[in-house]
PDB file of N, CA and C in Angstrom:
ATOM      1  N   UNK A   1     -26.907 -47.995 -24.931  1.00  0.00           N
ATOM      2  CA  UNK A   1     -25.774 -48.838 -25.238  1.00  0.00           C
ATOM      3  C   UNK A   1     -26.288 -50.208 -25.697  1.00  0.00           C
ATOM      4  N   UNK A   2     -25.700 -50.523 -26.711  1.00  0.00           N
ATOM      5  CA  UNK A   2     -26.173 -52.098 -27.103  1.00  0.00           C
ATOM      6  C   UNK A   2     -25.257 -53.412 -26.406  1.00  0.00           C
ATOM      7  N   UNK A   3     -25.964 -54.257 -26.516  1.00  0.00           N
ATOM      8  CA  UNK A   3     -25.558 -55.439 -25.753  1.00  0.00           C
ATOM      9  C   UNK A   3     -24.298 -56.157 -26.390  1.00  0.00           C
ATOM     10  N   UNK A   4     -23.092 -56.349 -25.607  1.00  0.00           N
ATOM     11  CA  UNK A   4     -21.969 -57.275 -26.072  1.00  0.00           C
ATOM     12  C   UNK A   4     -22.525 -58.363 -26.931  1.00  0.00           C
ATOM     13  N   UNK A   5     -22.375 -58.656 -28.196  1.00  0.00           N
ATOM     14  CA  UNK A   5     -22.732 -59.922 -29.138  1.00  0.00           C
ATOM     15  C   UNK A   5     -21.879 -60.214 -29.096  1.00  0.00           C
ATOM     16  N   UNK A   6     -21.838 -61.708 -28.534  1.00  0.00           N
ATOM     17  CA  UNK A   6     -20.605 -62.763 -28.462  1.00  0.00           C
ATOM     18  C   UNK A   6     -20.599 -63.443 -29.200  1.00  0.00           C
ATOM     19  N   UNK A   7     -21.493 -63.663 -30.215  1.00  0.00           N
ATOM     20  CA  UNK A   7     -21.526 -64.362 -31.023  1.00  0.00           C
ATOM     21  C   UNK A   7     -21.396 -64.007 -32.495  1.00  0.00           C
ATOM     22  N   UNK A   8     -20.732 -62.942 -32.191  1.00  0.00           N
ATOM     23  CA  UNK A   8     -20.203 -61.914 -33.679  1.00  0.00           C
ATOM     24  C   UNK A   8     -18.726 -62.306 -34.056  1.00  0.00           C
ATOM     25  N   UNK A   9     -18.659 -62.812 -35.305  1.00  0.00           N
ATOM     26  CA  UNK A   9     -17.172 -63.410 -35.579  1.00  0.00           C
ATOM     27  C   UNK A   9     -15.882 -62.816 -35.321  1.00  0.00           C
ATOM     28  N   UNK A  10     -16.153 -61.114 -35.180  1.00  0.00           N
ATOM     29  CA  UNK A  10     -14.698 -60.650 -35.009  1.00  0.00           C
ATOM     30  C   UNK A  10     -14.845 -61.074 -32.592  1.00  0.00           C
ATOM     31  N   UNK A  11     -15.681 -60.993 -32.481  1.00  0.00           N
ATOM     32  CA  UNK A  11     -15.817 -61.291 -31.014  1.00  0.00           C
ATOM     33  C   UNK A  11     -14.797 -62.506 -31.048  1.00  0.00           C
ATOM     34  N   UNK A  12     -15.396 -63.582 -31.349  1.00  0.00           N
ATOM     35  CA  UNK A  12     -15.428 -65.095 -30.948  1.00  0.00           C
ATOM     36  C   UNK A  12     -13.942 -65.326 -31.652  1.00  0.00           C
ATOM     37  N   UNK A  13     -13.576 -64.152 -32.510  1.00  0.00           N
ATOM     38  CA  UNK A  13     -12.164 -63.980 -33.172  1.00  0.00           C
ATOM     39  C   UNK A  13     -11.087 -63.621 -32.422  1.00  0.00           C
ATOM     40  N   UNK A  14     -11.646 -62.852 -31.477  1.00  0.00           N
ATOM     41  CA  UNK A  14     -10.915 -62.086 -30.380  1.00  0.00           C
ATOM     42  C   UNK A  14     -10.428 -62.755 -29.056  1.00  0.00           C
ATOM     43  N   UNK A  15     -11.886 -63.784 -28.452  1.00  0.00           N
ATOM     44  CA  UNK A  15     -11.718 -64.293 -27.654  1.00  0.00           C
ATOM     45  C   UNK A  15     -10.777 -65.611 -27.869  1.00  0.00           C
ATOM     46  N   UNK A  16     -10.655 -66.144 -28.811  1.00  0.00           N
ATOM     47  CA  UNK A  16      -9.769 -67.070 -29.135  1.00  0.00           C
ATOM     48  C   UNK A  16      -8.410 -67.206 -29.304  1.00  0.00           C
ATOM     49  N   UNK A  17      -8.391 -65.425 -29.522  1.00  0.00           N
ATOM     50  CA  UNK A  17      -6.414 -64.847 -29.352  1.00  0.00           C
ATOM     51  C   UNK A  17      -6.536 -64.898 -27.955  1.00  0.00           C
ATOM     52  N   UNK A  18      -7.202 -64.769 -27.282  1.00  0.00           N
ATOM     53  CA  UNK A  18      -7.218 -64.117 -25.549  1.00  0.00           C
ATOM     54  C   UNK A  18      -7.074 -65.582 -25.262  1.00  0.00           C
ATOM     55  N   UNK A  19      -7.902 -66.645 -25.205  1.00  0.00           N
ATOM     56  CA  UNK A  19      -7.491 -68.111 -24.222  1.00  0.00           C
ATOM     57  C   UNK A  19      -6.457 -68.532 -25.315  1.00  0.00           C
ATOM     58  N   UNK A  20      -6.206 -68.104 -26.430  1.00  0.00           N
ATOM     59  CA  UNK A  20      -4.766 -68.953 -26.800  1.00  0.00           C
ATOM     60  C   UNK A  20      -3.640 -68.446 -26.231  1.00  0.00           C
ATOM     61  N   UNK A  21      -3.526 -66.715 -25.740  1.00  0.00           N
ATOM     62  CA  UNK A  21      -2.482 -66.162 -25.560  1.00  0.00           C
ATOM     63  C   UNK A  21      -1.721 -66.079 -26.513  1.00  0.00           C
ATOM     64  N   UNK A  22      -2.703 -65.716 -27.742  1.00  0.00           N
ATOM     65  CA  UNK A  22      -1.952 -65.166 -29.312  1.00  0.00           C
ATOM     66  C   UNK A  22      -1.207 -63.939 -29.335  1.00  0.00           C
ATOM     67  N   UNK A  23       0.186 -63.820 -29.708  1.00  0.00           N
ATOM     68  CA  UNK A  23       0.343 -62.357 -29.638  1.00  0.00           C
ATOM     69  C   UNK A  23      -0.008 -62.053 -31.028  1.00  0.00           C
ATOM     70  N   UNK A  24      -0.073 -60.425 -30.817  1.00  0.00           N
ATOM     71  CA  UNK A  24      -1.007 -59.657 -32.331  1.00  0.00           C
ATOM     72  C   UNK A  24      -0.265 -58.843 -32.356  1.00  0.00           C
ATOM     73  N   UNK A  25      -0.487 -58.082 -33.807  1.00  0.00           N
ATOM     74  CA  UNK A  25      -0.398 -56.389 -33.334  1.00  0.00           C
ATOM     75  C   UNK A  25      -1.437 -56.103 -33.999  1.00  0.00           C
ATOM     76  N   UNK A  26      -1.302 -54.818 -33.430  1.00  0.00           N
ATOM     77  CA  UNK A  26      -2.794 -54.157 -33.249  1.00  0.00           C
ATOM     78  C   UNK A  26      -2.234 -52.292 -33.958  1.00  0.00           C
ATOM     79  N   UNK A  27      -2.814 -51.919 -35.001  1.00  0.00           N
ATOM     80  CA  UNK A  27      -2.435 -50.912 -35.276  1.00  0.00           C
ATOM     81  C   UNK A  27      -3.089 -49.663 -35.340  1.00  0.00           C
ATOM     82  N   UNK A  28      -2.904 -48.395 -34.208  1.00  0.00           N
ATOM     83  CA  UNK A  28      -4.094 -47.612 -34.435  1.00  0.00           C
ATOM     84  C   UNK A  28      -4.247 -46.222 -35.373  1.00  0.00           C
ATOM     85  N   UNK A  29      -5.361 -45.759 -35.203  1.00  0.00           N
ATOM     86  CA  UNK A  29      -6.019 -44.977 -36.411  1.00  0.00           C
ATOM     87  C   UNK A  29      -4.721 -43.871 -36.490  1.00  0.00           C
ATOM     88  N   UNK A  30      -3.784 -43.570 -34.850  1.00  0.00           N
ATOM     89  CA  UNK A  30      -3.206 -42.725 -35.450  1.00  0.00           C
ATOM     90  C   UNK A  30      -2.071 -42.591 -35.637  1.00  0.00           C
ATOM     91  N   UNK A  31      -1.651 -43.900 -36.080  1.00  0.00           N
ATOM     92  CA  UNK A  31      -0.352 -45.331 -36.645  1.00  0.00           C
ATOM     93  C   UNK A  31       0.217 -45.502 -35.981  1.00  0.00           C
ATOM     94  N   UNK A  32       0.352 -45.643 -34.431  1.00  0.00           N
ATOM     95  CA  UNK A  32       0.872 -46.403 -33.183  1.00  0.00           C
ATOM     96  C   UNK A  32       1.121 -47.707 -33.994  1.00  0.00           C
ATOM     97  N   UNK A  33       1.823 -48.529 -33.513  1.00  0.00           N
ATOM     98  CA  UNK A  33       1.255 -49.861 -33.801  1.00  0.00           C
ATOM     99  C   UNK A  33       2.213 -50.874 -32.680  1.00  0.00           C
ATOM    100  N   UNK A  34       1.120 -51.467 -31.849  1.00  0.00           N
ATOM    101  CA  UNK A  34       1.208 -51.947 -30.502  1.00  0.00           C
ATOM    102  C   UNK A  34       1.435 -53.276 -30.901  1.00  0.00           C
ATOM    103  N   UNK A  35       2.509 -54.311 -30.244  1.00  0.00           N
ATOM    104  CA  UNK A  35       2.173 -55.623 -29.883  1.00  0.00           C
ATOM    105  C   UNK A  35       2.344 -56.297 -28.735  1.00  0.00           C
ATOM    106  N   UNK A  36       1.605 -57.219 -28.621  1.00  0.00           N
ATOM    107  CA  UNK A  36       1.087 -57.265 -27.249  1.00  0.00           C
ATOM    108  C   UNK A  36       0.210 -58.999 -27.328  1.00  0.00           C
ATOM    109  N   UNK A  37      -0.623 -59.195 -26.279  1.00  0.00           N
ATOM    110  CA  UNK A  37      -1.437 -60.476 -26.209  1.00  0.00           C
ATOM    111  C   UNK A  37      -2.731 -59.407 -25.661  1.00  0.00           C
ATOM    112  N   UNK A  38      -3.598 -59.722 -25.871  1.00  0.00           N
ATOM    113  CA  UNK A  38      -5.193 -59.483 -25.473  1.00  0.00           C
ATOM    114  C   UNK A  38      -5.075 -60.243 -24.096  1.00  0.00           C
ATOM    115  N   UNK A  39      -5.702 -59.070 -22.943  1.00  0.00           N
ATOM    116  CA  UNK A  39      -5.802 -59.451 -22.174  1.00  0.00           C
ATOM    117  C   UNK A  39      -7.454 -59.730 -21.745  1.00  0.00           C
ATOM    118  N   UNK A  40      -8.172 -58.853 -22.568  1.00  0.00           N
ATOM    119  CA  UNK A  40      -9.286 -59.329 -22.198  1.00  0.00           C
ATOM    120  C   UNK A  40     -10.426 -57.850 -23.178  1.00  0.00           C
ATOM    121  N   UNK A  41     -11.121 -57.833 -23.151  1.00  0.00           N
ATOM    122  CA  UNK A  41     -12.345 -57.316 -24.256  1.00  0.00           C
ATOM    123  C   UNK A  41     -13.601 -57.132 -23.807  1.00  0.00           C
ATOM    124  N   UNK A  42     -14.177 -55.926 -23.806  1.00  0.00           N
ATOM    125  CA  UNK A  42     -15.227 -55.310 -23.217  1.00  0.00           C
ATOM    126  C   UNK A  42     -15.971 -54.723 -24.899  1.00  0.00           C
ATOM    127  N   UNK A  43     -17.235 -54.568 -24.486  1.00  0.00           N
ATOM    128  CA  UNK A  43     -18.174 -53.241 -25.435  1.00  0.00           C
ATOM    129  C   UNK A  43     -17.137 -52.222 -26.176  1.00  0.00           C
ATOM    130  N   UNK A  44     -16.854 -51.764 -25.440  1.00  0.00           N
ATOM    131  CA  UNK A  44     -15.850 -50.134 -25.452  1.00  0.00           C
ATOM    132  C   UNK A  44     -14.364 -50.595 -25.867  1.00  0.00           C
ATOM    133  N   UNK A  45     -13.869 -51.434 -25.185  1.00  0.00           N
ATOM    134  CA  UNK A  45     -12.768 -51.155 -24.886  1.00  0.00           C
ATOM    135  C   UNK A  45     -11.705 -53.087 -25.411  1.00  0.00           C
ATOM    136  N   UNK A  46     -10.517 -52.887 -25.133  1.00  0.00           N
ATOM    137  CA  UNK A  46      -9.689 -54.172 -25.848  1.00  0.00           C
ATOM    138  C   UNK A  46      -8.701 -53.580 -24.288  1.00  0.00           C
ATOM    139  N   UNK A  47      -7.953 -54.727 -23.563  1.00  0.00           N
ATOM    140  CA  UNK A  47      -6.803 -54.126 -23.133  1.00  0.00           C
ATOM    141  C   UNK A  47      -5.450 -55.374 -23.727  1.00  0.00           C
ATOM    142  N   UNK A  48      -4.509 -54.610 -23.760  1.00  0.00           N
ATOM    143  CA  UNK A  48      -3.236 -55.413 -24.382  1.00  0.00           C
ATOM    144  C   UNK A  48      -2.153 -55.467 -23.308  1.00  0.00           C
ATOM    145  N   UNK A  49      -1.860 -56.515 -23.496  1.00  0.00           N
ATOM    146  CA  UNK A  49      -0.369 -56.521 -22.494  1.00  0.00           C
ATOM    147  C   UNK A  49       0.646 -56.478 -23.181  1.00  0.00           C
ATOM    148  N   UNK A  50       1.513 -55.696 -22.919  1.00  0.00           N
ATOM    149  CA  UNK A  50       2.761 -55.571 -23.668  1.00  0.00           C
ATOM    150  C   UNK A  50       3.359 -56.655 -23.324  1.00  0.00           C
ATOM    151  N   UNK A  51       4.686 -56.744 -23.851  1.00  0.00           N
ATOM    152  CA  UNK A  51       6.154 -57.663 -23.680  1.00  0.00           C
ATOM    153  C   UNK A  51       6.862 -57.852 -22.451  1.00  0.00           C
ATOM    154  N   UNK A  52       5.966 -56.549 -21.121  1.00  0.00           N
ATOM    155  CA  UNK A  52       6.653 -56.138 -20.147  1.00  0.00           C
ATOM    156  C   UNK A  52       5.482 -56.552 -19.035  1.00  0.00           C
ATOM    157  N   UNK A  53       4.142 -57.038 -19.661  1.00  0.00           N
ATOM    158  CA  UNK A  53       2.913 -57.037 -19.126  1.00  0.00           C
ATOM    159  C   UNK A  53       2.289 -56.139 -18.804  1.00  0.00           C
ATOM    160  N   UNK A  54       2.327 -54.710 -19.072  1.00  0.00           N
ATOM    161  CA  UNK A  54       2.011 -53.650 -19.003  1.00  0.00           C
ATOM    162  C   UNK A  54       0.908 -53.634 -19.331  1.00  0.00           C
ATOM    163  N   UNK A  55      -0.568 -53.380 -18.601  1.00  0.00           N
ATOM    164  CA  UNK A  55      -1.719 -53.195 -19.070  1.00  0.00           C
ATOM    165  C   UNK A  55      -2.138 -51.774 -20.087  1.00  0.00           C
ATOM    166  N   UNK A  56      -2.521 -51.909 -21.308  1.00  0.00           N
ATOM    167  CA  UNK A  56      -2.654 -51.038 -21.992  1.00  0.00           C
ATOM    168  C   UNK A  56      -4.036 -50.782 -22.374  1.00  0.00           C
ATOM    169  N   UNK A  57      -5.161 -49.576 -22.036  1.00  0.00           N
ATOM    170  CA  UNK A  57      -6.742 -49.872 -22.775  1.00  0.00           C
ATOM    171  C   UNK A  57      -6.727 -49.082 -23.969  1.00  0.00           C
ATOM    172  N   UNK A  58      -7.382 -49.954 -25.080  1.00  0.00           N
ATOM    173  CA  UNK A  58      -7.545 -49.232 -26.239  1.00  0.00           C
ATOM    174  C   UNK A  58      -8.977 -49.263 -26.778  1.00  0.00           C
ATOM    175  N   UNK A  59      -9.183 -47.991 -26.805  1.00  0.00           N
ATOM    176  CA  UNK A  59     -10.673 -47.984 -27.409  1.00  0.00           C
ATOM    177  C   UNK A  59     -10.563 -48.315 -28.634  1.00  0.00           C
ATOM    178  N   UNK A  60     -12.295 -49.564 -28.772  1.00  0.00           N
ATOM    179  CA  UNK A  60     -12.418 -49.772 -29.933  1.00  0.00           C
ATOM    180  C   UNK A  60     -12.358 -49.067 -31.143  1.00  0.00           C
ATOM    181  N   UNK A  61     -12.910 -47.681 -31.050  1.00  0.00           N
ATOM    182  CA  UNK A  61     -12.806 -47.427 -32.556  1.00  0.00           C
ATOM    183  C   UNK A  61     -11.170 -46.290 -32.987  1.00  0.00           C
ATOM    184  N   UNK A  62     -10.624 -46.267 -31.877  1.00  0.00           N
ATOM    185  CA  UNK A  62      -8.799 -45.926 -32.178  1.00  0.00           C
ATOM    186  C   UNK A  62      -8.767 -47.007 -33.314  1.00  0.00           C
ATOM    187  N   UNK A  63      -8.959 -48.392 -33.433  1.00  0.00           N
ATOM    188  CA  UNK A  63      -8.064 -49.595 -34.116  1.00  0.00           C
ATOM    189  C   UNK A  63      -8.019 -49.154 -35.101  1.00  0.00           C
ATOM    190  N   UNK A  64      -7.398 -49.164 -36.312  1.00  0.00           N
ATOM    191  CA  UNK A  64      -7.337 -49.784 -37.723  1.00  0.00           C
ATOM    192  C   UNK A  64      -7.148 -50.942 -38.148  1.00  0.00           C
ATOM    193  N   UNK A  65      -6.471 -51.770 -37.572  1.00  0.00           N
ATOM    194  CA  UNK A  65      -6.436 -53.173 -37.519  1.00  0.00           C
ATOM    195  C   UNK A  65      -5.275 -54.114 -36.593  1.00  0.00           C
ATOM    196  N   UNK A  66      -6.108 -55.146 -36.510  1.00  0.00           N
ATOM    197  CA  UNK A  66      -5.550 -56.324 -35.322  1.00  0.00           C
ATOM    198  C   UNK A  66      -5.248 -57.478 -35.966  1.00  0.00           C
ATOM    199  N   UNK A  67      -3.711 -57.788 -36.128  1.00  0.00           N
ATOM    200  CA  UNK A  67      -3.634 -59.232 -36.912  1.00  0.00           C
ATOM    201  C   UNK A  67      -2.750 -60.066 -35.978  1.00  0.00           C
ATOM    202  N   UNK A  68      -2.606 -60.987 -36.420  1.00  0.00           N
ATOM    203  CA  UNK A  68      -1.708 -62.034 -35.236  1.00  0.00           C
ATOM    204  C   UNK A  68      -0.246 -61.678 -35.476  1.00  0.00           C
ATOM    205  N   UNK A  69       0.883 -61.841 -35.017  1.00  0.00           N
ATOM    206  CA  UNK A  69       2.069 -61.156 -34.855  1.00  0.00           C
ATOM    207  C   UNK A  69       3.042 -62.582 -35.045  1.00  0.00           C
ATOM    208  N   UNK A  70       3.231 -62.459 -36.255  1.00  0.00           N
ATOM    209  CA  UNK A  70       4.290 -63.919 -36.876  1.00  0.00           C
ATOM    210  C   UNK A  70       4.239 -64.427 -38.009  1.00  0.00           C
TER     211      UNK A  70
END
């Protein structure tokens, strides 16, 4: 397994929706398309909180894409 790079722009992209409490949506490979706030971001994994705070984990490579929601 390779090491979390935090210093990779979609990272430091990610972590910045997470302490702003940006909501996004997030749309996956098999056209779900979730919105929610980032609750927090691992190697593997993204989890989202819904509207209800509902913890949701989504593996990284489900995404197709994550944009800000507005």
């Amino acid at each position: 397994m390779s090491e979390f790079e935090t210093g990779l722009p979609s990272i430091r992209l990610i972590q910045s929706y997470i302490k702003d409490k940006q909501q996004i949506e997030l749309k996956l490979l098999t056209g779900d398309l979730l919105v929610g706030r980032i609750f927090w971001q691992d190697h593997n994994c993204l989890c989202l909180l819904d509207a209800s705070e509902q913890q949701i984990l989504i593996s990284r490579p489900a995404i197709a894409y994550l944009k800000v929601n507005g």
